[in-house]
Protein backbone atom coordinates (compact mmCIF):
# COMPACT_ATOMS: atom_id res chain seq x y z
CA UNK A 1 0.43 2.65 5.89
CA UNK A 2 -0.84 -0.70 4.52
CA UNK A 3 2.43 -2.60 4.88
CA UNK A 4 2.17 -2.15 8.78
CA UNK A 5 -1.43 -1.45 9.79
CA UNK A 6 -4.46 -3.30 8.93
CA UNK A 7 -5.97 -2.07 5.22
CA UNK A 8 -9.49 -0.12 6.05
CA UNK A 9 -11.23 1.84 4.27
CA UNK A 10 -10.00 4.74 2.00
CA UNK A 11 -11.80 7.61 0.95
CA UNK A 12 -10.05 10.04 -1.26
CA UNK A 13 -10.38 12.02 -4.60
CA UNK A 14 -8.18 12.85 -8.07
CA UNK A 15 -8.69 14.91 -10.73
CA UNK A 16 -6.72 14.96 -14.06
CA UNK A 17 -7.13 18.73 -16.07
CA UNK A 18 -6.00 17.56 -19.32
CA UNK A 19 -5.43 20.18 -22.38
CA UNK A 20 -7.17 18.58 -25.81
CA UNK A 21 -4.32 16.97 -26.84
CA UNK A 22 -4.84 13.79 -24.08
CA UNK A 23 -1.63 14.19 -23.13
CA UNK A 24 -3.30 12.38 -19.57
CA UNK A 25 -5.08 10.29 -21.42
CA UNK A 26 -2.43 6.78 -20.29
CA UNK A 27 -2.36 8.50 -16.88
CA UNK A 28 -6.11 8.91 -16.46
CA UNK A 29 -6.34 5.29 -17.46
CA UNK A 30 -3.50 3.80 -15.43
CA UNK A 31 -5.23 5.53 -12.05
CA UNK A 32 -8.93 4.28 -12.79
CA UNK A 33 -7.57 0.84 -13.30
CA UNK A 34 -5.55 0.86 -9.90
CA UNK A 35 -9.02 2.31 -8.05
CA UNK A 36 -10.83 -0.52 -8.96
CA UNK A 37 -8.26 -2.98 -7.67
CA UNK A 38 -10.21 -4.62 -4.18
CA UNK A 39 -7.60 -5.76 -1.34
CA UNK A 40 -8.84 -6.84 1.97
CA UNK A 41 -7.89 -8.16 5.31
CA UNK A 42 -8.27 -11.72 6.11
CA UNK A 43 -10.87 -12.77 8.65
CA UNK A 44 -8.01 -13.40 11.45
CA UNK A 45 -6.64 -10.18 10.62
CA UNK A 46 -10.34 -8.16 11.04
CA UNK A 47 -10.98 -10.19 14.39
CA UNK A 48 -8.12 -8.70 16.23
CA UNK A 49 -9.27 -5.01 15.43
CA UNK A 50 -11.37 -4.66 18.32
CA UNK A 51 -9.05 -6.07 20.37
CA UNK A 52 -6.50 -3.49 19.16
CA UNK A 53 -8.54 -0.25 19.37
CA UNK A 54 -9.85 -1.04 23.35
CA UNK A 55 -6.51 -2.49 24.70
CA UNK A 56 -4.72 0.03 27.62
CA UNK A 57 -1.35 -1.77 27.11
CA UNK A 58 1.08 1.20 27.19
CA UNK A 59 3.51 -0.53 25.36
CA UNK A 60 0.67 -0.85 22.56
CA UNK A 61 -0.17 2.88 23.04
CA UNK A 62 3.70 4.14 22.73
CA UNK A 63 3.87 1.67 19.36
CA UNK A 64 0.88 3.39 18.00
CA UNK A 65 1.81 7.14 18.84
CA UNK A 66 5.49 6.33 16.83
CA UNK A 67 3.36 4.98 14.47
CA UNK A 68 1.53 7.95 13.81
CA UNK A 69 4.52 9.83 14.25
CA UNK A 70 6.12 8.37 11.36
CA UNK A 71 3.66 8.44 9.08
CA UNK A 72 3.34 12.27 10.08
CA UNK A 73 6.75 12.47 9.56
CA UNK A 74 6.54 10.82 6.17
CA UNK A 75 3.40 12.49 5.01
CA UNK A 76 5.26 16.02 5.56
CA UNK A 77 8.68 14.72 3.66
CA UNK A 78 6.58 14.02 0.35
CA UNK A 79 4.47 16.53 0.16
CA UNK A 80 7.87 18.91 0.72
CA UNK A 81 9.89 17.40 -2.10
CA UNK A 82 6.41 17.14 -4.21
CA UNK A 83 5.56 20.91 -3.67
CA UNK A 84 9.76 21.64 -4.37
CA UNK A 85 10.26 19.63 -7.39
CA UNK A 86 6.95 19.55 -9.02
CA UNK A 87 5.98 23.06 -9.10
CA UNK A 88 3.02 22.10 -11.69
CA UNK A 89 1.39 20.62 -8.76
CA UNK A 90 -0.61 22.07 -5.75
CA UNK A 91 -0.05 20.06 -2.92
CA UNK A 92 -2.25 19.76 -0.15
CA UNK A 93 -1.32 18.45 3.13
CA UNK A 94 -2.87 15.82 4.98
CA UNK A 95 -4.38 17.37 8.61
């Protein structure tokens, strides 16, 4: 979503079961490292919000419902192919 929309706040969660072998062990560390990455919008970017979430354009409302409608769309064809070909996993999807 972050190469078309603005980047805002994410609040999520991941947990690693690892047997006592540390098998996760370069996994575990490759995901805390890319958590505590910090990206942000630029001040021009973050003063057009408002401006963006108030607006009744209907050509602005019809981009934003395809937008969601992709990323629906999107969202549903991962988890699919995660839950098909990665039966390990228990995939949960987004609502």
């Amino acid at each position: 979503a972050k190469q078309f929309l603005l980047p805002g706040w994410r609040i999520g969660w991941i947990t690693f079961h690892d047997n006592i072998h540390k098998s996760l062990a370069e996994v575990e560390a490759g995901a805390k490292r890319l958590a505590q990455v910090i990206l942000g919008a630029s001040h021009l970017a973050q003063s057009a919000i408002p401006a963006l979430l108030t607006t009744d354009d209907p050509d602005l409302a019809a981009w934003k419902q395809h937008l969601r409608d992709q990323l629906e769309d999107q969202a549903a064809y991962l988890c699919s192919q995660l839950a098909s070909k990665c039966s390990s996993l228990d995939v949960i999807s987004p609502q």
